[in-house]
C-alpha atoms as a PDB file:
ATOM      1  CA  UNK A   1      15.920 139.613  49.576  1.00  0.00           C
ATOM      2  CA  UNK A   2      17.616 137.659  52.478  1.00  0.00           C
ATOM      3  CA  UNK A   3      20.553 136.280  51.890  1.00  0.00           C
ATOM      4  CA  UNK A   4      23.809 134.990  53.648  1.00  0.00           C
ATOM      5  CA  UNK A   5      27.689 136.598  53.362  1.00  0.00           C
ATOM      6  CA  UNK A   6      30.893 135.371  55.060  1.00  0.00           C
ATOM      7  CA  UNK A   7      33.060 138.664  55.699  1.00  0.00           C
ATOM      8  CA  UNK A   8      36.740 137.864  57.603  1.00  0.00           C
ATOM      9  CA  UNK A   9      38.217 140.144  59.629  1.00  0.00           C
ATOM     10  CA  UNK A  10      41.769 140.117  60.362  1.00  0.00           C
ATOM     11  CA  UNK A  11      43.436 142.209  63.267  1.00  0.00           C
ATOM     12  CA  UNK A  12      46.597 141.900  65.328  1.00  0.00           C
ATOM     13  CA  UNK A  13      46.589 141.940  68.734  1.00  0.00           C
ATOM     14  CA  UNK A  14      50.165 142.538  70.620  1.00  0.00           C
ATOM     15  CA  UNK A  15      50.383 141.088  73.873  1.00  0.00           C
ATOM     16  CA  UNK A  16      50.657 143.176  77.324  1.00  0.00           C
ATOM     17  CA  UNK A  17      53.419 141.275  78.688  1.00  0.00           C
ATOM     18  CA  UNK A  18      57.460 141.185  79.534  1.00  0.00           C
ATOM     19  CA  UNK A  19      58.134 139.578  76.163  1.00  0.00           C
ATOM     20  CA  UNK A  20      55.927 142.043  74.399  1.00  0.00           C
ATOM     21  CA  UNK A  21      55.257 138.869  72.136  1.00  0.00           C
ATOM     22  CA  UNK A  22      52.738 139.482  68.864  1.00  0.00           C
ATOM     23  CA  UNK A  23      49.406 137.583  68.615  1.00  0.00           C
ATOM     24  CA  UNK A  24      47.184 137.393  64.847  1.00  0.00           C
ATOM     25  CA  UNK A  25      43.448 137.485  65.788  1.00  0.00           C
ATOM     26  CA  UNK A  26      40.905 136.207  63.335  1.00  0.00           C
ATOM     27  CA  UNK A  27      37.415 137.220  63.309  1.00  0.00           C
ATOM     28  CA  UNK A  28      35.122 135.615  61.035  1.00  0.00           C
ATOM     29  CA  UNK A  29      31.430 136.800  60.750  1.00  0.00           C
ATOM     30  CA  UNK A  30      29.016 134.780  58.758  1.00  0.00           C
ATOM     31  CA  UNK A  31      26.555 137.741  58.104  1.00  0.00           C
ATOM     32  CA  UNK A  32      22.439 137.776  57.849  1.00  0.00           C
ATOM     33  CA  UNK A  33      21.389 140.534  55.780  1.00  0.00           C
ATOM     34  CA  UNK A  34      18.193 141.914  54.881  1.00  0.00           C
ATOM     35  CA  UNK A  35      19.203 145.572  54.968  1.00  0.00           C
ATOM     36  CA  UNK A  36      19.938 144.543  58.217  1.00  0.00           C
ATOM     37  CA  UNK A  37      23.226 142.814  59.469  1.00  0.00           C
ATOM     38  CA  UNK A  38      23.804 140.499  62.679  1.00  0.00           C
ATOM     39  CA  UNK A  39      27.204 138.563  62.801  1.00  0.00           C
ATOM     40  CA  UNK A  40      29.298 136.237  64.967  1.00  0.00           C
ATOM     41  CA  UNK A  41      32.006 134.738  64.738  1.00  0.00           C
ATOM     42  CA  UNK A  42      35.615 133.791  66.155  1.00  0.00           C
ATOM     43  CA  UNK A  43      38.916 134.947  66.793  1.00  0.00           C
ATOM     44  CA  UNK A  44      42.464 133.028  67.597  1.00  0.00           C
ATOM     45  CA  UNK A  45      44.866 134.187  69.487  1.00  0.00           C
ATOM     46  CA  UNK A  46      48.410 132.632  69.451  1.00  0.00           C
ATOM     47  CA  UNK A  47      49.731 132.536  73.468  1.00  0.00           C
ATOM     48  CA  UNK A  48      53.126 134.318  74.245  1.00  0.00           C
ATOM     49  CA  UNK A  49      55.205 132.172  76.570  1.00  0.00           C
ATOM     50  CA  UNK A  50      53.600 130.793  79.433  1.00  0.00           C
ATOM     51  CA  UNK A  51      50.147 131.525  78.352  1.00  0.00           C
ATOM     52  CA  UNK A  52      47.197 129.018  77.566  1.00  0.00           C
ATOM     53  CA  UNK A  53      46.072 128.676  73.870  1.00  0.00           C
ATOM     54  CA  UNK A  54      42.546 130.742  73.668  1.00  0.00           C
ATOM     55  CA  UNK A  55      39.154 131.079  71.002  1.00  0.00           C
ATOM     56  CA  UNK A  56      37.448 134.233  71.694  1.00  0.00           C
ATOM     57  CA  UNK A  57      34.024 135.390  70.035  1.00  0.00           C
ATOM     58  CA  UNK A  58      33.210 138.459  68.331  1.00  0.00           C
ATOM     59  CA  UNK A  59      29.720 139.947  67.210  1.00  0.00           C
ATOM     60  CA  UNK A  60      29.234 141.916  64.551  1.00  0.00           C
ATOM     61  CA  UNK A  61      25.959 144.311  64.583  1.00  0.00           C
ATOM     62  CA  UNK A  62      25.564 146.874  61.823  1.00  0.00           C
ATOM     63  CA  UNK A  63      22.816 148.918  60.683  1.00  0.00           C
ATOM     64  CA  UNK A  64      22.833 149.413  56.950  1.00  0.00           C
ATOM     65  CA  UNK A  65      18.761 150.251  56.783  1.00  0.00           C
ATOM     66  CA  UNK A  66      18.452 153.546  55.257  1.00  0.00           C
ATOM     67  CA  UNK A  67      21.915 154.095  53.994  1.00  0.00           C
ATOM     68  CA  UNK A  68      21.717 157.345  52.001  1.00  0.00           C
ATOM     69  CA  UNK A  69      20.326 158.677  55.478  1.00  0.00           C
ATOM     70  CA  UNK A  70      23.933 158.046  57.042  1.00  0.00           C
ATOM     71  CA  UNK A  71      22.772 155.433  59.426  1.00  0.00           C
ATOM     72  CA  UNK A  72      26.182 155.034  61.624  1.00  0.00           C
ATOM     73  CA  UNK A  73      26.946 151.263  61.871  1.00  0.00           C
ATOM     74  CA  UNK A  74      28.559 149.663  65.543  1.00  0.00           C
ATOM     75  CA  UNK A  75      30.887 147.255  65.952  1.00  0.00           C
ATOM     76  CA  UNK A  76      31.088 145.075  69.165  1.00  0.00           C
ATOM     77  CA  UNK A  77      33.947 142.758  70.132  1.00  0.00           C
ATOM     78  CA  UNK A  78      33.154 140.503  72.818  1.00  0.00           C
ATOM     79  CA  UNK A  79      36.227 137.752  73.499  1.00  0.00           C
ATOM     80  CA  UNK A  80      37.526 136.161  75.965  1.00  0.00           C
ATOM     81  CA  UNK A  81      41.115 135.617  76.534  1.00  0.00           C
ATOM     82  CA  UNK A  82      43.508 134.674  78.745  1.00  0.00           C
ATOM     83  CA  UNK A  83      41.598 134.168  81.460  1.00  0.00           C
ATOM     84  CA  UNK A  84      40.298 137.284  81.253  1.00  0.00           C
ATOM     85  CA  UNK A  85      37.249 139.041  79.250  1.00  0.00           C
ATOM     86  CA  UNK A  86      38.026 141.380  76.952  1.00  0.00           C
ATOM     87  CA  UNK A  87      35.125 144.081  75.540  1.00  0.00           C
ATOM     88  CA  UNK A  88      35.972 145.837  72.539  1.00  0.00           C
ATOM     89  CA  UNK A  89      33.362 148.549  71.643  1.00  0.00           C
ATOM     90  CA  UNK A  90      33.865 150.497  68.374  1.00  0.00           C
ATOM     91  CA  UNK A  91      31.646 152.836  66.534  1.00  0.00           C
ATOM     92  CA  UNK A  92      32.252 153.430  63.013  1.00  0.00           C
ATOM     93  CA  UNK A  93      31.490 156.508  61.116  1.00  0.00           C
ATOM     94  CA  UNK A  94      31.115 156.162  57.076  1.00  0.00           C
ATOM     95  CA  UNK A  95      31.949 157.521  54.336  1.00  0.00           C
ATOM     96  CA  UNK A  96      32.118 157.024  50.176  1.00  0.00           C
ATOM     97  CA  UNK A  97      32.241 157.459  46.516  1.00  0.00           C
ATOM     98  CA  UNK A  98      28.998 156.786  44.559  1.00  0.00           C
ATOM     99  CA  UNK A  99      28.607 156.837  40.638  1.00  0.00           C
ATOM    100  CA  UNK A 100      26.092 155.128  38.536  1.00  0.00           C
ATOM    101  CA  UNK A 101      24.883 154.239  34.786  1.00  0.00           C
ATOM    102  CA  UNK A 102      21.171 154.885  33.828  1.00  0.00           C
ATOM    103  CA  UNK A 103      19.182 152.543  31.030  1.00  0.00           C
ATOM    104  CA  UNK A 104      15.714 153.074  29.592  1.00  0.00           C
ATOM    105  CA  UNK A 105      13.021 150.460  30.083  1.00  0.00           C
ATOM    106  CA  UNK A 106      10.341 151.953  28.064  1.00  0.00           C
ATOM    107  CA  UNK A 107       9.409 155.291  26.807  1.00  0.00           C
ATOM    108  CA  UNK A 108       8.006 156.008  30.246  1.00  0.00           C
ATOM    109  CA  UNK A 109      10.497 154.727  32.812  1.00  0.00           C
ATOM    110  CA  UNK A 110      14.038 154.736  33.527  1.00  0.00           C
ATOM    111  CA  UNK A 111      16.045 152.847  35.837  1.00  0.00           C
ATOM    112  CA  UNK A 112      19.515 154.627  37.040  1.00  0.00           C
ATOM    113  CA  UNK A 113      21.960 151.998  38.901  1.00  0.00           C
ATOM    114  CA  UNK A 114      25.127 152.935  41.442  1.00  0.00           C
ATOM    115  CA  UNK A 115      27.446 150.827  42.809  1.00  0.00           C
ATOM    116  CA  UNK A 116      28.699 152.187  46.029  1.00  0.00           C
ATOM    117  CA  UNK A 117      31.469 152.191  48.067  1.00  0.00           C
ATOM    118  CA  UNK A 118      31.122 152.799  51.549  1.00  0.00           C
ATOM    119  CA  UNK A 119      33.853 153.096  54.535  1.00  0.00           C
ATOM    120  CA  UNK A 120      33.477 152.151  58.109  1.00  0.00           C
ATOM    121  CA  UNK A 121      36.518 153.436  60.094  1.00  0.00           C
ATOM    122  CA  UNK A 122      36.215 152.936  63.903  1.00  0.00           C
ATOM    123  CA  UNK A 123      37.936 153.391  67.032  1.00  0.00           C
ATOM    124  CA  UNK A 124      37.223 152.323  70.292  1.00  0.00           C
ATOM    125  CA  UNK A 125      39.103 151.163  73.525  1.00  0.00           C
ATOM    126  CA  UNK A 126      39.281 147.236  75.056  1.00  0.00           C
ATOM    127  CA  UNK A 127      38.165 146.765  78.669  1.00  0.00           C
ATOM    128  CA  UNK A 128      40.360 144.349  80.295  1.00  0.00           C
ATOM    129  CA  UNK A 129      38.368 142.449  83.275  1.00  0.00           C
ATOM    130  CA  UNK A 130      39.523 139.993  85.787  1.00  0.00           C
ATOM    131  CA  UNK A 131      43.371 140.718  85.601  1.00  0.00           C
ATOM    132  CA  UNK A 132      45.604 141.347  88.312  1.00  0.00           C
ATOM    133  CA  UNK A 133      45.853 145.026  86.672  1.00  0.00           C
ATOM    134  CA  UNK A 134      42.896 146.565  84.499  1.00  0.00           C
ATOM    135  CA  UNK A 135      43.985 147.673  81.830  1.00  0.00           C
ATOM    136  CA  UNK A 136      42.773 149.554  78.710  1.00  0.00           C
ATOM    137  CA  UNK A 137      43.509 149.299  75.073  1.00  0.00           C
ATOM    138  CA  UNK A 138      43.000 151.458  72.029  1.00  0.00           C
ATOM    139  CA  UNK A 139      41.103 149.459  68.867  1.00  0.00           C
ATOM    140  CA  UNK A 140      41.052 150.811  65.445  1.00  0.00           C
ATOM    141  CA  UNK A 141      39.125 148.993  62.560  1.00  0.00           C
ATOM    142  CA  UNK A 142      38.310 149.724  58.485  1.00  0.00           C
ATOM    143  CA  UNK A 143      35.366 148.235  57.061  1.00  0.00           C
ATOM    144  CA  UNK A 144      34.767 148.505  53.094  1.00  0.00           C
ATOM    145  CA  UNK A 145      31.176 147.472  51.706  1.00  0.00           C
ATOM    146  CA  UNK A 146      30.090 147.458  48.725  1.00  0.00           C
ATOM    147  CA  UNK A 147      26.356 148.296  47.813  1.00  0.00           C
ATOM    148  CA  UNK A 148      24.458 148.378  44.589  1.00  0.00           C
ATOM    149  CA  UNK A 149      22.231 150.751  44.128  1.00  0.00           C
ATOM    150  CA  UNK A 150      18.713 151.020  42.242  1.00  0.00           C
ATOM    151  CA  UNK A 151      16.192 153.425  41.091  1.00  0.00           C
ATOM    152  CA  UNK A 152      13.491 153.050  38.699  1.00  0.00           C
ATOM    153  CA  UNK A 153      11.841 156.462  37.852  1.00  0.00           C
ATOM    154  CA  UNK A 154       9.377 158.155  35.463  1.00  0.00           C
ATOM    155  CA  UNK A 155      10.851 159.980  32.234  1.00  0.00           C
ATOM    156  CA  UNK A 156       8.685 162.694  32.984  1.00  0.00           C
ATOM    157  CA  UNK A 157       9.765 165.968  31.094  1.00  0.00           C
ATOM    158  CA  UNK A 158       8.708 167.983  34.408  1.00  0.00           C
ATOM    159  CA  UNK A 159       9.560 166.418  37.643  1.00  0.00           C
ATOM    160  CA  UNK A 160      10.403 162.274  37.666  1.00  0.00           C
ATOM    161  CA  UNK A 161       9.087 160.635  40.266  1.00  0.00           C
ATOM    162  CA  UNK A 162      10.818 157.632  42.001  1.00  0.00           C
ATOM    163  CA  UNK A 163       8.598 154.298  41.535  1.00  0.00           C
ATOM    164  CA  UNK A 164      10.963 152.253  42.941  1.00  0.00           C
ATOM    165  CA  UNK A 165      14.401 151.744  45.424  1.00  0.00           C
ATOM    166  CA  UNK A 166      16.476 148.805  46.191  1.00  0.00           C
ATOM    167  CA  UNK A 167      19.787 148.078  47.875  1.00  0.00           C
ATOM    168  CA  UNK A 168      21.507 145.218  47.913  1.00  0.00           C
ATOM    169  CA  UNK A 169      24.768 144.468  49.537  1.00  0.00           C
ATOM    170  CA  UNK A 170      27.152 142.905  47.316  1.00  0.00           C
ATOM    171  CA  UNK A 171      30.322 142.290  49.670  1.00  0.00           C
ATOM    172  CA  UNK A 172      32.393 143.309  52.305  1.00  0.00           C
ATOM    173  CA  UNK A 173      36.216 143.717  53.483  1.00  0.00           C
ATOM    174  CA  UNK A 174      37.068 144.299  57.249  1.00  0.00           C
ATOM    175  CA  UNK A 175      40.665 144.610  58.787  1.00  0.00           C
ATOM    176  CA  UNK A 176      41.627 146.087  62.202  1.00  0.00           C
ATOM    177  CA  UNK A 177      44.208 146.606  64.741  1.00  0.00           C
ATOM    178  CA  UNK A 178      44.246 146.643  68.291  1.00  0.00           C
ATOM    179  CA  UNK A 179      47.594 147.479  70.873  1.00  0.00           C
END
């Protein structure tokens, strides 16, 4: 089933200059999933002294099709700020604890349900464009979703034999940090 999900991401960003001044950025990513994920959204960044106020925009694109086959997820971080682009890449690699509870529907079939935890941790490096220096920046991120997990199956007292999967995506928790 399609369906929508707001995640929020929340970073910090320090600024590269003199005053060595700190900067929150904000990401939010308002999330189409179908097994699938495709995200935008924004991110704020607070000028040191002497800069110009910016929005940047991030884009979120993560794989989640075929998780028990440990489909790695990327993350891409387009802004702009400063008068300057910025491109974040990051590639996550995951991890997680599974455990599940299993209920009868009939004397022939069973269905056995997990809610899993998965974790996304990334690193990458920013691209700095168009200043009078280029300059590159380390990027670390942790994503946390949350899938639940279902399998119907026959009671068979040989082998069972899977009827039926589904995974649905239940929410998600993303923080980073970038120098």
């Amino acid at each position: 089933m399609r369906y929508l999900l707001l995640t929020v991401f929340v970073g910090l960003s320090i600024a590269s200059t003199a005053q060595k001044k700190q900067s929150w950025a904000f990401l939010t990513s308002l999330e189409i999933n179908d097994l699938r994920t495709i995200g935008g959204g924004f991110s704020i960044h607070p000028p040191p002294v002497g800069e110009h106020f910016s929005i940047g925009v991030g884009v979120d694109l993560v794989r989640v099709r075929n998780i028990a086959k440990n489909v790695t997820p990327v993350y891409i971080d387009v802004r702009y700020k400063w008068s300057f682009k910025q491109i974040s890449p990051c590639v996550f690699a995951q991890g997680g604890l599974a455990g599940y509870n299993e209920f009868l529907n009939g004397p022939s079939t069973a269905t056995r349900t997990e809610l899993k935890g998965r974790t996304f941790l990334g690193s990458g490096v920013g691209f700095l464009v168009g200043s009078p220096s280029a300059k590159i920046k380390p990027y670390w991120a942790f994503k946390y979703r949350v899938y639940q997990f279902a399998e119907t199956f026959t009671r068979s007292a040989e082998r069972p034999v899977v009827l039926e999967r589904t995974e649905q995506e239940q929410f998600t928790f993303s923080v980073g940090i970038q120098y």
